[in-house]
N, C-alpha and C. Protein backbone atom coordinates (compact mmCIF):
# COMPACT_ATOMS: atom_id res chain seq x y z
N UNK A 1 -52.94 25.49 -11.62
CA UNK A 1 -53.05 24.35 -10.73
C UNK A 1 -52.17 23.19 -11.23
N UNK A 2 -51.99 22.98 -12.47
CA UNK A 2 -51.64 21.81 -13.39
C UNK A 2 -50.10 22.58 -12.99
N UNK A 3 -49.77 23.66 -13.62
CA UNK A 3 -48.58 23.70 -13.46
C UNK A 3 -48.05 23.99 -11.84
N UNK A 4 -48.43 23.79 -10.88
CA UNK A 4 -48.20 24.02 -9.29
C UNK A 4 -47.70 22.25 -8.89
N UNK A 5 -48.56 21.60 -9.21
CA UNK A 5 -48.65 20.01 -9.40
C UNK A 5 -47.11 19.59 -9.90
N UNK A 6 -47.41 20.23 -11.14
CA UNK A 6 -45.85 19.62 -11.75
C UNK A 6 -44.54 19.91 -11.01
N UNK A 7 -44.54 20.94 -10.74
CA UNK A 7 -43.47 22.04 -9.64
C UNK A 7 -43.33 21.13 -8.52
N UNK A 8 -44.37 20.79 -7.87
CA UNK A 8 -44.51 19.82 -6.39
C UNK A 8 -43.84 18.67 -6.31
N UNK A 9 -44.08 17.81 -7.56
CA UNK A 9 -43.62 16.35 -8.09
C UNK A 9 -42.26 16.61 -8.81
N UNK A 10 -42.20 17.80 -9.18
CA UNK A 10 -40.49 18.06 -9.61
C UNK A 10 -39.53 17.33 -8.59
N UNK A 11 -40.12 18.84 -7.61
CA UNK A 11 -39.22 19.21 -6.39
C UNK A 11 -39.19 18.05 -5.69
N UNK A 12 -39.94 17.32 -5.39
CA UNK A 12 -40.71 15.50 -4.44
C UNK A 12 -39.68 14.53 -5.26
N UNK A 13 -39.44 14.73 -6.55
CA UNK A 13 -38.56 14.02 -7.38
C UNK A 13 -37.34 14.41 -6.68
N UNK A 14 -36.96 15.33 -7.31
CA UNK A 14 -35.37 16.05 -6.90
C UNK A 14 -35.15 15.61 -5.71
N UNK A 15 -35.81 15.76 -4.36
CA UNK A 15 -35.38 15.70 -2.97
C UNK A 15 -34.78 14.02 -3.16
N UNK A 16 -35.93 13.00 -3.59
CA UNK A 16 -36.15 12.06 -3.20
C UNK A 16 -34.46 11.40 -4.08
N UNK A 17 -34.55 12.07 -4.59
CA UNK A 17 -33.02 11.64 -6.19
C UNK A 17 -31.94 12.14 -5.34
N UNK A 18 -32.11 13.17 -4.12
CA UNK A 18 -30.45 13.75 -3.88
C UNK A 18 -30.37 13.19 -2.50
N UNK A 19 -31.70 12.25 -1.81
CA UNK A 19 -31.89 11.46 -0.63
C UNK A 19 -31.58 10.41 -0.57
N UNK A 20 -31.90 9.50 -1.97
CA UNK A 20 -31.32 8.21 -2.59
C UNK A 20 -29.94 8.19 -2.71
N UNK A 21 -29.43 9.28 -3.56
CA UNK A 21 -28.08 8.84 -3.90
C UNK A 21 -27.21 9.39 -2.53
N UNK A 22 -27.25 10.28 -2.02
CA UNK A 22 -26.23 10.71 -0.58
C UNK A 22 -26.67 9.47 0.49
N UNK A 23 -27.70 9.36 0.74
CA UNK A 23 -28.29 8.42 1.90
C UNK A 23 -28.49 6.93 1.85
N UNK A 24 -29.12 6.71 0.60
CA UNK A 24 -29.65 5.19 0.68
C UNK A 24 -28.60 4.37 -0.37
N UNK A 25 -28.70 4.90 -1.81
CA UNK A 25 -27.50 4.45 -2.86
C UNK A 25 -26.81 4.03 -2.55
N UNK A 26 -25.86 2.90 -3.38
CA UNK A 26 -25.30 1.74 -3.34
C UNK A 26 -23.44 2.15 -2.64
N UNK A 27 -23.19 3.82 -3.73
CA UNK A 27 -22.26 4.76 -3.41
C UNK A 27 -22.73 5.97 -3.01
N UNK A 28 -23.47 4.99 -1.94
CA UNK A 28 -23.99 6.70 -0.59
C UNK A 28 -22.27 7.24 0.21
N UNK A 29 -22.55 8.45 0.33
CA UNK A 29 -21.35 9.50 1.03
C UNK A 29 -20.87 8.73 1.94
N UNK A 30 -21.59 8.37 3.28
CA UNK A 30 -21.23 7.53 4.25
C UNK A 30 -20.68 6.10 3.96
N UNK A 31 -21.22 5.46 3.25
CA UNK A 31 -20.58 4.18 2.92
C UNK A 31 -19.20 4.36 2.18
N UNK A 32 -18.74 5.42 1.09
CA UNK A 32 -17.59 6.04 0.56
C UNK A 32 -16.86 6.11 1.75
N UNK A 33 -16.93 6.69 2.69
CA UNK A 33 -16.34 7.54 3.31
C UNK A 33 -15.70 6.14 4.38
N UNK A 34 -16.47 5.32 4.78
CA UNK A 34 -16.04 4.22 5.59
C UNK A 34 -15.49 3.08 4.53
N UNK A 35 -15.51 2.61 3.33
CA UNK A 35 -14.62 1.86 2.80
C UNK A 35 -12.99 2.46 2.47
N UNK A 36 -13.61 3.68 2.13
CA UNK A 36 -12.03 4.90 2.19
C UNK A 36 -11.20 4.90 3.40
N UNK A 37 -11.80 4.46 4.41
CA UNK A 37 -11.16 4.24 5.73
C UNK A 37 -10.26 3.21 5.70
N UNK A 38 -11.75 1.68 5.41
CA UNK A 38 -11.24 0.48 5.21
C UNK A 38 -9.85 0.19 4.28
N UNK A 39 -10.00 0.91 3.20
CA UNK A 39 -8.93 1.07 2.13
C UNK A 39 -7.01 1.44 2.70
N UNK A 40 -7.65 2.37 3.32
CA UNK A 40 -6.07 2.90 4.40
C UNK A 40 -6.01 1.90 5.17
N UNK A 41 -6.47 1.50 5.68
CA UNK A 41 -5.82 0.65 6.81
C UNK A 41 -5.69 -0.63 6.40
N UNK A 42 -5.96 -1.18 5.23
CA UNK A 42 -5.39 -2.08 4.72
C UNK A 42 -4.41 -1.56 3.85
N UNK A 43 -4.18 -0.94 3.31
CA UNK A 43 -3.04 -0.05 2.60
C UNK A 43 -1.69 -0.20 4.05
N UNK A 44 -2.12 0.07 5.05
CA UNK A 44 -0.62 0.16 6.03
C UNK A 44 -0.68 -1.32 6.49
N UNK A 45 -1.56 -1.79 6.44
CA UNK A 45 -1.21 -3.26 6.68
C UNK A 45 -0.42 -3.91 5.73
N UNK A 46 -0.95 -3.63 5.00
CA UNK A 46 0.28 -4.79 3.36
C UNK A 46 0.93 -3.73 3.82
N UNK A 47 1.84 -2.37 3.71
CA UNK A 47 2.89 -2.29 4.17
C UNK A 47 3.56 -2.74 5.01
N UNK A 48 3.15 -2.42 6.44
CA UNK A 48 4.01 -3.67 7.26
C UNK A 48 4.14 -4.84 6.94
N UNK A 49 2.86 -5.61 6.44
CA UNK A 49 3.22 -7.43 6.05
C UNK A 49 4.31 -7.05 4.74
N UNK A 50 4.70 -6.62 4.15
CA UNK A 50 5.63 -5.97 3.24
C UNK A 50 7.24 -5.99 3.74
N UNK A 51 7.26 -5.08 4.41
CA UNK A 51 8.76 -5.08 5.45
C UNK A 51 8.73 -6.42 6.26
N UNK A 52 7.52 -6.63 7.13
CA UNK A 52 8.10 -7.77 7.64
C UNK A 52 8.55 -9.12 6.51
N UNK A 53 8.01 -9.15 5.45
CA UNK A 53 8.40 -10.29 4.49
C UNK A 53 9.91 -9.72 3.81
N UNK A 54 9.97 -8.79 3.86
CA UNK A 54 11.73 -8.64 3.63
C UNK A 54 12.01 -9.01 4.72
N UNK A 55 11.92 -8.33 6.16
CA UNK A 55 12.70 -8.85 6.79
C UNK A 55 13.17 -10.64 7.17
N UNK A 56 11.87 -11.57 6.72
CA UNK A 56 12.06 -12.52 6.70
C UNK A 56 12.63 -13.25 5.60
N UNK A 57 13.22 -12.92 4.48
CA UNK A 57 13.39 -13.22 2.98
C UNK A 57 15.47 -12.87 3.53
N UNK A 58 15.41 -11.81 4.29
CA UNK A 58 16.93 -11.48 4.75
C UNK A 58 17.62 -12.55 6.00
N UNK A 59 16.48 -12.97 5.94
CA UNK A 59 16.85 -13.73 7.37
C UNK A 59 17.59 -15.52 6.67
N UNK A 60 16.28 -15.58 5.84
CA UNK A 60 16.15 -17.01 4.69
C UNK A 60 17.33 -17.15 4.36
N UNK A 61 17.66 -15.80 4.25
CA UNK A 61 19.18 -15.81 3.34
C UNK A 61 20.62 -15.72 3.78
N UNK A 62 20.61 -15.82 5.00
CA UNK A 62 21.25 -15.44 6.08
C UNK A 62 21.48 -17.04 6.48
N UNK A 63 20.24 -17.78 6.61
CA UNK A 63 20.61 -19.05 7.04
C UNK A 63 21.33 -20.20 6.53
N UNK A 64 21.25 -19.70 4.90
CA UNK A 64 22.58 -20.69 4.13
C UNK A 64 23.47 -20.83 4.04
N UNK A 65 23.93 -19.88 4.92
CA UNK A 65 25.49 -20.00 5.37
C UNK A 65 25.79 -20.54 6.21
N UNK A 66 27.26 -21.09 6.46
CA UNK A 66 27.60 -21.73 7.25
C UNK A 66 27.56 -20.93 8.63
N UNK A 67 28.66 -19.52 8.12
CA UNK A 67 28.91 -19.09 9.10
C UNK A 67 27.50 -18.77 10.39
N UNK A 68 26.59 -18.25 9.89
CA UNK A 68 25.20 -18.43 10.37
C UNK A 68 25.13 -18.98 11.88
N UNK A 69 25.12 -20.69 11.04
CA UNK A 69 25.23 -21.51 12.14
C UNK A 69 25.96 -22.06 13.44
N UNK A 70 26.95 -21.36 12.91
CA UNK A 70 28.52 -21.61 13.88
C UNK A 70 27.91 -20.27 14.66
N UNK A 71 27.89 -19.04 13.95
CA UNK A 71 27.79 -18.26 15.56
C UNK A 71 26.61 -18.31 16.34
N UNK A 72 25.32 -19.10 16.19
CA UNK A 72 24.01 -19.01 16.51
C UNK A 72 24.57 -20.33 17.57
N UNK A 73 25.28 -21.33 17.13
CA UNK A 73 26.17 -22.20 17.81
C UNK A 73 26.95 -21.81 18.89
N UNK A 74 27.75 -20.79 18.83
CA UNK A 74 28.32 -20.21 19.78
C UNK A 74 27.69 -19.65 20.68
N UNK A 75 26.73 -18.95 20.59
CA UNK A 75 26.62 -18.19 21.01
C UNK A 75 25.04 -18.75 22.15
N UNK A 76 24.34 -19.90 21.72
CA UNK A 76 23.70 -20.02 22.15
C UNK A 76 23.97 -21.48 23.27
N UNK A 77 24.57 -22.42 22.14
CA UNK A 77 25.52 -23.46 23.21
C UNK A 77 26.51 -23.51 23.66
N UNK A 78 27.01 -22.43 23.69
CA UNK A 78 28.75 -22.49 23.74
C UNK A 78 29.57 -23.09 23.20
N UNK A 79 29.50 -23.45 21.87
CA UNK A 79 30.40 -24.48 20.74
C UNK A 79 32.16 -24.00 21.21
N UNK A 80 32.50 -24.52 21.34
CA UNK A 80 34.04 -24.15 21.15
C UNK A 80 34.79 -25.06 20.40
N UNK A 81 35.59 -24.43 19.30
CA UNK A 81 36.59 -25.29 18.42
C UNK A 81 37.75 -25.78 19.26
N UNK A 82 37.78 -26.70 18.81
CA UNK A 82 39.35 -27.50 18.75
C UNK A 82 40.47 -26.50 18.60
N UNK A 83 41.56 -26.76 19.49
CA UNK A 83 42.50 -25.97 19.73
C UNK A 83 42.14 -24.33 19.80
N UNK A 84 40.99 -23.87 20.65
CA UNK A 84 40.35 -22.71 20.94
C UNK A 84 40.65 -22.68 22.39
N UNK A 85 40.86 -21.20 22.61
CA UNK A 85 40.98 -20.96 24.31
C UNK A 85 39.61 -19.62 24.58
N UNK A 86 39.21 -20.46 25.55
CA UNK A 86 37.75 -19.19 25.91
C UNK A 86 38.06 -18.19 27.45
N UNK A 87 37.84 -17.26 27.08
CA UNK A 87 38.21 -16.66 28.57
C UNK A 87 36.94 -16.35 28.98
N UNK A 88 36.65 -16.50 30.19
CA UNK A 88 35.72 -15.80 30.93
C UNK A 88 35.90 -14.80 31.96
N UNK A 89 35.51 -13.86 31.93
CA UNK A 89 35.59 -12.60 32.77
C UNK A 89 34.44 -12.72 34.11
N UNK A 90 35.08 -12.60 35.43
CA UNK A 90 33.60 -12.81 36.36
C UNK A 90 34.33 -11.37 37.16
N UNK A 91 33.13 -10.36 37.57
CA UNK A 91 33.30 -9.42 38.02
C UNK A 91 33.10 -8.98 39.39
N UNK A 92 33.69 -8.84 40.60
CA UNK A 92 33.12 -8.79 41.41
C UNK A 92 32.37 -7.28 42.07
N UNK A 93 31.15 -8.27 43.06
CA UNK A 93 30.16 -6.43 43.48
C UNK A 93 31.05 -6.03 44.33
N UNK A 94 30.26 -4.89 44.42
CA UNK A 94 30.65 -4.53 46.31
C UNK A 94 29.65 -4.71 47.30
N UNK A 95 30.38 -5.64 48.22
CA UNK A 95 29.76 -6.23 49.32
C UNK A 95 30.17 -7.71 49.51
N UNK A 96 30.86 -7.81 48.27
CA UNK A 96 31.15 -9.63 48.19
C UNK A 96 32.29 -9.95 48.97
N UNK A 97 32.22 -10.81 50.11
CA UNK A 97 33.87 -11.71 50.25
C UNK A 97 34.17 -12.46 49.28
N UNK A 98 35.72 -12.63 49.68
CA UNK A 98 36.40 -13.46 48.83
C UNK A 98 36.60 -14.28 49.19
């Protein structure tokens, strides 16, 4: 009887020890398994914030130049130098008079 008892409260132990740690525990399976998630997808996030901070560090560096500014100048106000000739090309559809 004594030893049936002990066997009972073993086994009541054991369950309750492999129920705690998979289920309830602090590093239960499920909670592993969803910070391991969390972990990747912040892992590809700092990668992209990664590239995009090069790409902005190339850009930084890009802007200390003169030349930079002259064609961002050109190109966006139409700067034209002194003693410069600009051609413009206008194309016509079909259907247009002249």
């Amino acid at each position: 009887m004594k030893r049936q008892l002990l066997h009972t409260v073993g086994f009541l132990f054991t369950c309750f020890l492999f129920l705690y740690v998979f289920a309830i525990g602090i590093k239960n399976f499920f909670r592993y398994n969803g910070f391991k998630n969390e972990q990747q997808r912040l892992y590809e996030q700092l990668d992209k914030s990664t590239v995009q901070n090069q790409t902005y560090k190339q850009e930084l560096l890009k802007m200390e130049s003169e030349s930079y500014w002259e064609l961002k100048a050109r190109r966006r106000l139409g700067l034209v130098k002194k003693d410069e000739h600009v051609y413009k090309f206008v194309y016509e559809t079909k259907g247009e008079n002249q």
